[in-house]
Structures are given as C-alpha cells and as structure tokens.
Protein backbone atom coordinates (compact mmCIF):
# COMPACT_ATOMS: atom_id res chain seq x y z
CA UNK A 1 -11.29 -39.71 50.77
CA UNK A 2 -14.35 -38.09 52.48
CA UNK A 3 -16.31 -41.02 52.34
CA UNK A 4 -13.61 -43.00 54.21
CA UNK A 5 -13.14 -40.81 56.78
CA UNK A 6 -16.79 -38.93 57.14
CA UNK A 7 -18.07 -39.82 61.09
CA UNK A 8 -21.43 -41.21 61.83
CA UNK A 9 -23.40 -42.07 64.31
CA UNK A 10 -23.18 -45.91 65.37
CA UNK A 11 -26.53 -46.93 66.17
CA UNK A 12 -27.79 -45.81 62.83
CA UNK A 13 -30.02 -48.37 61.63
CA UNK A 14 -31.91 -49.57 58.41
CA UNK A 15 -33.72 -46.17 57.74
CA UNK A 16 -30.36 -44.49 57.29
CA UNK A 17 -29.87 -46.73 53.70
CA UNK A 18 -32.88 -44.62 52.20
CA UNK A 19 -30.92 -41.88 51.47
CA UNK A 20 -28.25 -43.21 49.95
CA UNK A 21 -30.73 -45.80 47.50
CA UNK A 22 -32.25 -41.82 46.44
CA UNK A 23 -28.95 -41.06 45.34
CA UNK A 24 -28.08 -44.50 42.89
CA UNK A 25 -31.50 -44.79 41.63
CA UNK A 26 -31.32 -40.99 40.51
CA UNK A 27 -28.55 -41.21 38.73
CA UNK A 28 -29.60 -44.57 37.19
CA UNK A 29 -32.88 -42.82 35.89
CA UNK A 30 -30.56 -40.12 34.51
CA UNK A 31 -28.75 -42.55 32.41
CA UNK A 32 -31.33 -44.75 31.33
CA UNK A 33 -33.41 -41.56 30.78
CA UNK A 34 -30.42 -40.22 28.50
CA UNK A 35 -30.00 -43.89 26.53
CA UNK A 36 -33.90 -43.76 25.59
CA UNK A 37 -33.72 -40.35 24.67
CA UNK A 38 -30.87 -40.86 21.59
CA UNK A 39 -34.19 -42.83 19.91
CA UNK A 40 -37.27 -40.81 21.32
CA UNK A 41 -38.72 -38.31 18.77
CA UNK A 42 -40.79 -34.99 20.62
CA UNK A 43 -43.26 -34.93 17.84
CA UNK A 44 -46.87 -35.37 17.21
CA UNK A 45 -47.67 -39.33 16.05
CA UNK A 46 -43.87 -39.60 16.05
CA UNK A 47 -43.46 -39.78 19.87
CA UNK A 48 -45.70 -43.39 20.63
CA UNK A 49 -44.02 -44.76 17.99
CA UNK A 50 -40.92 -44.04 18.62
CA UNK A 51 -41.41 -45.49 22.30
CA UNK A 52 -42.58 -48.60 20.50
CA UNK A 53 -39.88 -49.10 18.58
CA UNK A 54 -37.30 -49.01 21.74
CA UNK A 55 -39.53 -51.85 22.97
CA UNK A 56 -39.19 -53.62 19.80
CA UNK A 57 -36.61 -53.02 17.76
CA UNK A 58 -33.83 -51.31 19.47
CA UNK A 59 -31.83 -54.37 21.61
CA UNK A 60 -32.98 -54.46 24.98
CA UNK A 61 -34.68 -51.42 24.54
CA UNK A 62 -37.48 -53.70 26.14
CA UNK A 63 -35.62 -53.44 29.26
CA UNK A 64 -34.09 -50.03 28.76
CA UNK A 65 -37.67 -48.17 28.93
CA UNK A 66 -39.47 -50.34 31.54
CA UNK A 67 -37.02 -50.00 33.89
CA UNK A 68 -37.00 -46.38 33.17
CA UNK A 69 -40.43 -46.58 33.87
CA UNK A 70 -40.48 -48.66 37.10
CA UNK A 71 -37.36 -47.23 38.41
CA UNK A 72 -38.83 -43.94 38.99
CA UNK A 73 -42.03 -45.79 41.17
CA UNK A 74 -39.50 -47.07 43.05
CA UNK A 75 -37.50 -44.24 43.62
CA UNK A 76 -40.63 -42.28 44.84
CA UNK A 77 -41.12 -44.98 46.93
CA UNK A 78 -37.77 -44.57 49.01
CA UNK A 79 -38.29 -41.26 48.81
CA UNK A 80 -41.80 -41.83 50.73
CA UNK A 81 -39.98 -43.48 53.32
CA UNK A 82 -37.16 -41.32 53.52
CA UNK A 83 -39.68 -38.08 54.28
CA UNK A 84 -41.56 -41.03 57.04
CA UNK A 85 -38.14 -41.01 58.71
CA UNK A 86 -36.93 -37.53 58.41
CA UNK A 87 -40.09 -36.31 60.38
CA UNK A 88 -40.09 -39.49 62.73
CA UNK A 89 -36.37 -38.84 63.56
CA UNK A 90 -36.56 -34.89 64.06
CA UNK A 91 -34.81 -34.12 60.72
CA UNK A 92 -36.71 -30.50 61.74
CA UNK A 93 -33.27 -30.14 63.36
CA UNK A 94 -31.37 -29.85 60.17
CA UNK A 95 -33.52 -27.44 58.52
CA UNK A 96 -31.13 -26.77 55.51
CA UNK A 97 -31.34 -30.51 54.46
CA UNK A 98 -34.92 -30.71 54.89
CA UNK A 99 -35.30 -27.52 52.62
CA UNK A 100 -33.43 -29.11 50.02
CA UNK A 101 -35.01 -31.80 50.54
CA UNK A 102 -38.69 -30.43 49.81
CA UNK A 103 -37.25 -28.49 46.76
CA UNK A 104 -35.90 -32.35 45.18
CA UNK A 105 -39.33 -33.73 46.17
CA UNK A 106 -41.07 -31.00 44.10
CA UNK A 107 -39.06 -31.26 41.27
CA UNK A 108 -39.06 -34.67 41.10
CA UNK A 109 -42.76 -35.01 41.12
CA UNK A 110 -42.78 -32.25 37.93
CA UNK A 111 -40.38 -34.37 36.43
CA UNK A 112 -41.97 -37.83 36.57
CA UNK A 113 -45.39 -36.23 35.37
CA UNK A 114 -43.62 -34.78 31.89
CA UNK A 115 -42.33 -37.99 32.11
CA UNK A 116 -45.07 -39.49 31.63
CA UNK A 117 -46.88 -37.23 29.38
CA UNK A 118 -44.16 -37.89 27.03
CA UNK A 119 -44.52 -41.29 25.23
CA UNK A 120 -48.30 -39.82 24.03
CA UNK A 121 -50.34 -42.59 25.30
CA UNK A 122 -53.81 -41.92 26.43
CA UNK A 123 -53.79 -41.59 30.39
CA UNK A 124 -51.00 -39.43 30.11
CA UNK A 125 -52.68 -36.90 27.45
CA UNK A 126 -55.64 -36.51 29.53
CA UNK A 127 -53.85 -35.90 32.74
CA UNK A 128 -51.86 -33.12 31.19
CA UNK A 129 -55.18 -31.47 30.25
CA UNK A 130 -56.07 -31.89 33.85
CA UNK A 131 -53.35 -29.99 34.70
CA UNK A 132 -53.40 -27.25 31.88
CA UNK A 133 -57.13 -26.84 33.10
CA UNK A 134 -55.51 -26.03 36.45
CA UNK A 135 -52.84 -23.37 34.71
CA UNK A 136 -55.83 -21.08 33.54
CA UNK A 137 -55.98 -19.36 36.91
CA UNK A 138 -52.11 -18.23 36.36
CA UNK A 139 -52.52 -16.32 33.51
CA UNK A 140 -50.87 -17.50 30.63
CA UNK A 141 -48.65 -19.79 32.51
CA UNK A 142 -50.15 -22.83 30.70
CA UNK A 143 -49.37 -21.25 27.15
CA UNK A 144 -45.55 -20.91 28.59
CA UNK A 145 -45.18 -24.27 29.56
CA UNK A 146 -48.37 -25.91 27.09
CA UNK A 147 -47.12 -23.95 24.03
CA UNK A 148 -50.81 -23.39 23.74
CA UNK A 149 -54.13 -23.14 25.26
CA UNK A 150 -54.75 -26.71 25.02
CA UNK A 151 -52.09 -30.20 25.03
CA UNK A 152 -50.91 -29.86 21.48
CA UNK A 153 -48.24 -30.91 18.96
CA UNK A 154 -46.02 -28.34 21.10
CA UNK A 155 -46.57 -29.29 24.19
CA UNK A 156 -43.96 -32.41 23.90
CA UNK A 157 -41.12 -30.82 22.65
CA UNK A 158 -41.60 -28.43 25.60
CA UNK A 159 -42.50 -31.16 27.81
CA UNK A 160 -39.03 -33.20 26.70
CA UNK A 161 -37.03 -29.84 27.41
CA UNK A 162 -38.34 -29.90 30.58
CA UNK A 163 -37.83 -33.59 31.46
CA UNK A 164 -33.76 -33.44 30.26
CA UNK A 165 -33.01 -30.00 32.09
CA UNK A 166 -35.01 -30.74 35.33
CA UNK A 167 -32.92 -33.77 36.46
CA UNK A 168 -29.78 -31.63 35.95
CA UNK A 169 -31.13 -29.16 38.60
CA UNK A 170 -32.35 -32.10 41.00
CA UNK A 171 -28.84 -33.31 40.26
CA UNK A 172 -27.13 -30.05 41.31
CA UNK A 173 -30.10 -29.48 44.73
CA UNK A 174 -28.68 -33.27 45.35
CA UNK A 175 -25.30 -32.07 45.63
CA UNK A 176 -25.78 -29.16 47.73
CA UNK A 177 -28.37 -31.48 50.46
CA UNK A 178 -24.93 -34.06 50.89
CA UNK A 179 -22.94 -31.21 51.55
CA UNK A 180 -25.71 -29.06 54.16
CA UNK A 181 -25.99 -32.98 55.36
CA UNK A 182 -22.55 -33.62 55.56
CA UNK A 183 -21.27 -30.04 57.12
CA UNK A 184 -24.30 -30.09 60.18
CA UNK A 185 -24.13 -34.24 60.63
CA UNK A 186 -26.33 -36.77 60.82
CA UNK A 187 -29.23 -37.30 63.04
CA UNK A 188 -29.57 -41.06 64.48
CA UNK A 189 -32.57 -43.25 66.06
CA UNK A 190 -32.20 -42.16 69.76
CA UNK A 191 -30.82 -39.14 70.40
CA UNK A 192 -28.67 -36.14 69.86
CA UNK A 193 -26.46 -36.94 72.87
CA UNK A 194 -25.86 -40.20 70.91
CA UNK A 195 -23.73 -38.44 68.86
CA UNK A 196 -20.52 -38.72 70.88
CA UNK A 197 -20.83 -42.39 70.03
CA UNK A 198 -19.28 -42.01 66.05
CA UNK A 199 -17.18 -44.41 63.89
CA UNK A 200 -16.28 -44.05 60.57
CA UNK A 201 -19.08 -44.38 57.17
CA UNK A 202 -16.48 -46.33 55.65
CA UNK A 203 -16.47 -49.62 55.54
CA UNK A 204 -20.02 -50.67 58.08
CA UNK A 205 -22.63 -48.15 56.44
CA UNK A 206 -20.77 -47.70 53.37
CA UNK A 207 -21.31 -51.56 52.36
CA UNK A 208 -24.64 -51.52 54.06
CA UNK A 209 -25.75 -49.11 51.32
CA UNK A 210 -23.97 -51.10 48.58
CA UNK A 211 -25.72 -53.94 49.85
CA UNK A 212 -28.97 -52.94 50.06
CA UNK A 213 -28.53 -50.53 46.42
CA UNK A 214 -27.90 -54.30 44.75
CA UNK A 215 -31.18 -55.53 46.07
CA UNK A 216 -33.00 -52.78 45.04
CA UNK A 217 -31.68 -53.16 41.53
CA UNK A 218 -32.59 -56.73 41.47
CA UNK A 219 -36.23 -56.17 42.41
CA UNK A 220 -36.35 -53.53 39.48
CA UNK A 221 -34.96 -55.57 37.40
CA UNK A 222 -37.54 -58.43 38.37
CA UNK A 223 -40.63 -55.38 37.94
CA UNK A 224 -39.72 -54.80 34.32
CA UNK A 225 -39.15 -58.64 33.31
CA UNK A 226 -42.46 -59.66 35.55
CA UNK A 227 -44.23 -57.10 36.94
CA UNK A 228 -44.91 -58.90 40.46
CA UNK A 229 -45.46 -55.11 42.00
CA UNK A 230 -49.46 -54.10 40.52
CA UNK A 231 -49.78 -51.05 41.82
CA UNK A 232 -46.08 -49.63 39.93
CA UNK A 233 -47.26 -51.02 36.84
CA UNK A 234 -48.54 -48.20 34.62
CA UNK A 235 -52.12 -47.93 33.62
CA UNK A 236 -53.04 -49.61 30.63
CA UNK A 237 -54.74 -46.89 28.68
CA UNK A 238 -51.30 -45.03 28.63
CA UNK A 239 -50.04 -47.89 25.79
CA UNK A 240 -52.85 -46.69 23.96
CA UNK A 241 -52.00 -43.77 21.25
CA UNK A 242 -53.74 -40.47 23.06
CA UNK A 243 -56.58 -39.73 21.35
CA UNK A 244 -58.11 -35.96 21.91
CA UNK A 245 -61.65 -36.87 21.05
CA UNK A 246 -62.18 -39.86 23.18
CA UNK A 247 -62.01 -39.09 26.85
CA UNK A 248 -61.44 -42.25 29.42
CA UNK A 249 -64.03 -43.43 31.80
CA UNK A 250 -61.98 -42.67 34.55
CA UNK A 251 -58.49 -40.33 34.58
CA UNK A 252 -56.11 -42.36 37.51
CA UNK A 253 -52.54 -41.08 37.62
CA UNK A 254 -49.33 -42.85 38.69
CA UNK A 255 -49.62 -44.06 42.53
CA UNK A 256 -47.04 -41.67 43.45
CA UNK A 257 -49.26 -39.01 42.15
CA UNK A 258 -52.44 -39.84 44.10
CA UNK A 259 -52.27 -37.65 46.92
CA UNK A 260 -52.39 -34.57 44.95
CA UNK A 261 -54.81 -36.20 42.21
CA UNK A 262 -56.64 -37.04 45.53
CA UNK A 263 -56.63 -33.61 47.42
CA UNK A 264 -57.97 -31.76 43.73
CA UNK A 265 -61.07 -34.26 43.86
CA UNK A 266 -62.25 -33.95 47.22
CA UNK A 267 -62.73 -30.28 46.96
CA UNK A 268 -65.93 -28.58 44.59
CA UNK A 269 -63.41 -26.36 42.92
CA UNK A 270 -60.27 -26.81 40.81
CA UNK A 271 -59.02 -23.54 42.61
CA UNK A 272 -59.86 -24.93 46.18
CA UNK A 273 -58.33 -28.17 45.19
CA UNK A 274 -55.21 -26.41 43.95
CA UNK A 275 -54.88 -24.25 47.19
CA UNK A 276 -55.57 -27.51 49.22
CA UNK A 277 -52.42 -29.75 47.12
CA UNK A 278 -49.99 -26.23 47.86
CA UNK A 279 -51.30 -26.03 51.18
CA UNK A 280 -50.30 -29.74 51.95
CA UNK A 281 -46.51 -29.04 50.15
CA UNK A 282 -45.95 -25.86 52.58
CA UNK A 283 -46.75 -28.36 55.36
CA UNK A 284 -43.62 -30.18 54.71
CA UNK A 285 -41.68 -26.82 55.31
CA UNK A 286 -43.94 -26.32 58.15
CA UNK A 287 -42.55 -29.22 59.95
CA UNK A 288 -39.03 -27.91 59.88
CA UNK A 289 -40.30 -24.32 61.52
CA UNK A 290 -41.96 -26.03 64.18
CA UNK A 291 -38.48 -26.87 66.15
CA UNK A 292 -38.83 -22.92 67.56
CA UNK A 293 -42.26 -23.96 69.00
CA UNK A 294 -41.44 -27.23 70.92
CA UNK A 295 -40.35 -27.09 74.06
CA UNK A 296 -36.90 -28.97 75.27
CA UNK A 297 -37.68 -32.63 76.06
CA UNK A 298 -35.41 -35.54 77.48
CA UNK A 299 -33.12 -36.75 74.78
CA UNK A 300 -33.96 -40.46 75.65
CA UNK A 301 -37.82 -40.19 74.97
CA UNK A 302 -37.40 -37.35 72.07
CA UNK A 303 -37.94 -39.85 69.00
CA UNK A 304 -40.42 -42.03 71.09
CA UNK A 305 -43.06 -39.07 71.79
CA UNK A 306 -42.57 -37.41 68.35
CA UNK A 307 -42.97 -41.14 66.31
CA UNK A 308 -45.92 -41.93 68.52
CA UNK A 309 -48.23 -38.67 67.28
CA UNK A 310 -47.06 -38.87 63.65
CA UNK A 311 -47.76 -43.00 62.93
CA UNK A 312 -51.47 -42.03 62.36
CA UNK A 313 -50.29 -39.88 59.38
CA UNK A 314 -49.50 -43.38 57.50
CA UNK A 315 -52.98 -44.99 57.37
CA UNK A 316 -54.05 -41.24 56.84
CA UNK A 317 -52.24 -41.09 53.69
CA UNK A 318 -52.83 -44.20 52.45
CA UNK A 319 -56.56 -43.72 52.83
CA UNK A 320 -55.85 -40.36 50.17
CA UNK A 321 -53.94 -41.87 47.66
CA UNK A 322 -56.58 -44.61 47.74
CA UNK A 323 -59.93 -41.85 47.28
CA UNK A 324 -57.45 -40.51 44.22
CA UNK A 325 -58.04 -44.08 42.36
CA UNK A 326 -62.13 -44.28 42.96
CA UNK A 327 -64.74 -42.39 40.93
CA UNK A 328 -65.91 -38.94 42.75
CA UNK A 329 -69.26 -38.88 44.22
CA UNK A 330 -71.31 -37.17 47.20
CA UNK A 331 -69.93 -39.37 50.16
CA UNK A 332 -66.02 -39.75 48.48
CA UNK A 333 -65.68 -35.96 48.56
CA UNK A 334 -66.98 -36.01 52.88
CA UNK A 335 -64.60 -38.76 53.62
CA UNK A 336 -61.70 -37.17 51.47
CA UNK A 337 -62.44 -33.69 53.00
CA UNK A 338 -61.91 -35.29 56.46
CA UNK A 339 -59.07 -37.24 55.44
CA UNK A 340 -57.33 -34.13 54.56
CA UNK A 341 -58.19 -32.12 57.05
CA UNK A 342 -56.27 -35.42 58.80
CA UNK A 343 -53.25 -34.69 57.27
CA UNK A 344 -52.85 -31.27 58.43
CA UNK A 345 -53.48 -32.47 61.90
CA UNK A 346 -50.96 -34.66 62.05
C-alpha cells in the first residue's frame, strides 16, 4: 500500500531505476548465494571440489554458481552508477541515505572478496594473503578474522561465516536507507523546487523499474551462458586449486576491486597504501559534509554546475582501476600517485 501511494518527483529520469535494480539483484545474490551453499563444503581440498561438483553434477548448478558469480559484477556495477548519480544529483542533501549508503558499499565490497576467497582457487588464495599481509599492522586482527597468521585450513570456515551473516546486515542497512529515503523524499534531475511537481511511484516508475530489473536479468543470464562481458568474467587462475607454494606472475583482483588493489600499489608502503584506500572511503562521507560549506545557488543551474566539476572524476577512475590490472614499476607508481591525488580533487 506504500508503494501505491508513495509521491515522487515527475521528471525523474533513467538514473532513478539504479536504485531499485540494487535492491532485486541483492536479494537474488542472497538466494542463489543460499541454494549453492546447501552443497558448498568450508574445508581444506573439500571446498574446490565441492564448487566443481555444483558445476557438474548438481542440475543447473552450472547456472546456479555463475550467475552467482556474475550477478555480483553486475550489481557493483549499478552500484557504481548509483554513487555517479547520487553525487551528480546533490544526494549530499539527504545525508542519512548517503550514510547508509557508504556503510552497504563497504560491506558489500567485504562480502564479495570472502566471496571470492571461498571456492579455494588460486587468485583468490593469494589475494587473501595480500590482505592478511595488510592485517599485521592491527594487531592480531588477522588471527581473528584469518584463524591464523597465515590463509589456512581455518580461514574458510571463518571466511563462509562471514559471507552468510554479512548479507543479513546489508539486508537490514537496506531496509533502514528505503525508509531514511522514503521519510526525507527523493531528490530529482533539476531541482529541489521541482518537487511540488509529484505523482504517484505506482504505476509510471514502479513498472519502469520492473522493466528495466527484467533486462538486467536477461543480460545476466546471457553472462553466465556466454560470457559476452570480458572484463566480469573471473580470472582464470581462480579455477585453478590454490596452491600455497606456487605464487602467480601477477595477483589482479575482481574489476570491482581495482581501485583499492590500485591505490595499495601506487604507494612504497603497504601502510601508506592502506591509509591512501581509507582515505579515499572517508571521501565518500566527505561529500555529504560538504553541503554546510557551499554557498546557496539558483535551483535551475544547481545540478548543471555541480555535474560539470565532478565528470572528470570518471576518466579519473577509470584510469585507477586500469594501473590496478598492470605490473608495478617506477613510472606506474608516478602516474598512479597523480591519479589519486586526482581523485581527491575532484
């Protein structure tokens, strides 16, 4: 009943939908992530093969797992877009939904890496130990969430308790961004005065999101039988059964994960790096803060000036994620430095 008679603005437009896609494709991870986990076995040797034998024994288990796989590459990538329009369309104005917002970005990053150290393959072992490295400066805050010094038989029944209970609290931070959303409205492409202009979300935007949902689900479902997307297929060294003793040539994370992989490169220490990847997540609550330094502008050119100054930040971006993928040397870490030091222009 709220959905059918919940106001919102009329000119809303395309960017609007991302939201709602966020919402489906969580919940559709959460299911397919619950159907793979009655066969997945948190052990030692035990966890690649189980994965295996989803894709080969279990029917459409095939299906089951790679869209589990690909769904979350393209939920990050809606969520991408959904941060590009929240600071293009002065979301800073809703703080309590960008908050929550931040704190489901966060934990949905955690939970896709766990995710992915979990079927044991190769890529995945190494970039945990990556990580763990990183954990060393905290004490014994690797051995908490490690079970050890080191990426050990431990480490994925921990890592599995950590991948089932985290998308119940993303679940539950969802809930509570709908309703700060929902009680403050809406912003919408033009302006705030725009918002005396209202009809209802159901039926218009409520079918637009159904609409654009099935689409979505069609493309996955094209990804996992055909894999016409490159960059969200997963690296190939993760099929391969991790292997402590033989280190790969290169270590390259999931795309979504380049920008941090990226920002711990550029910089000669793992501590420098570390402060650098925090420093660029407190700039998304940054961004909200900044509405008490702006001073009042005309509601007709609000969105125009702010978009303008913040379109650089996509190339920017881009041009990190891509320095996470190439091999580190002399001139990768000057460019990457600058490139950074982009970002927090911007």
């Amino acid at each position: 009943s709220h959905l059918l008679s919940y106001m919102v603005p009329k000119n809303l437009n395309l960017n609007w939908n991302f939201g709602f896609i966020l919402g489906i494709l969580l919940v559709l991870q959460i299911i397919s992530g619950l159907m793979l986990s009655f066969f997945y076995v948190p052990a030692k040797g035990m966890a690649f093969e189980s994965t295996l034998a989803v894709m080969l024994n279990i029917c459409f288990g095939w299906f089951v797992r790679l869209y589990h796989s690909f769904g979350v590459s393209f939920y990050f990538f809606f969520m991408f877009l959904h941060i590009m329009k929240g600071m293009w369309y002065s979301s800073n104005h809703l703080p309590w939904s960008w908050y929550s917002g931040v704190v489901i970005f966060v934990l949905s990053i955690a939970t896709a890496f766990v995710g992915y150290v979990l079927p044991d393959g190769q890529m995945g072992f190494w970039g945990a130990t990556v990580i763990g490295g990183l954990l060393k400066f905290f004490g014994k805050t690797n051995v908490l969430i490690f079970g050890g010094q080191t990426v050990g038989p431990e480490t994925l029944e921990r890592f599995f308790s950590i991948h089932v209970i985290l998308p119940v609290i993303i679940l539950l931070v969802v809930i509570f961004h709908l309703y700060v959303l929902h009680r403050d409205g809406s912003s919408n492409p033009l302006a705030v005065i725009d918002m005396l202009a209202i009809f209802r979300f159901h039926p218009v935007v409520l079918f637009s999101d159904i609409r654009f949902i099935v689409i979505v689900i069609l493309l996955i479902g094209m990804q996992s039988g055909y894999g016409f997307i490159s960059i969200f297929q997963a690296d190939p060294d993760n099929s391969i059964l991790s292997d402590p003793l033989n280190t790969p040539a290169h270590i390259i994370p999931e795309w979504y994960l380049l920008l941090f992989y990226a920002t711990l490169k550029v910089f000669p220490t793992k501590v420098a790096g570390l402060l650098a990847m925090a420093g660029m997540l407190e700039l998304l609550v940054l961004l909200v803060e900044s509405r008490y330094f702006k001073q009042t502008v005309s509601a007709m050119n609000y969105h125009r000036v702010w978009t303008t100054s913040s379109v650089p930040l996509v190339p920017v971006l881009f041009m990190l994620g891509s320095i996470g993928k190439m091999v580190v040397h002399v001139d990768l870490i000057a460019i990457g430095t600058c490139v950074v030091l982009s970002v927090v222009l911007f």
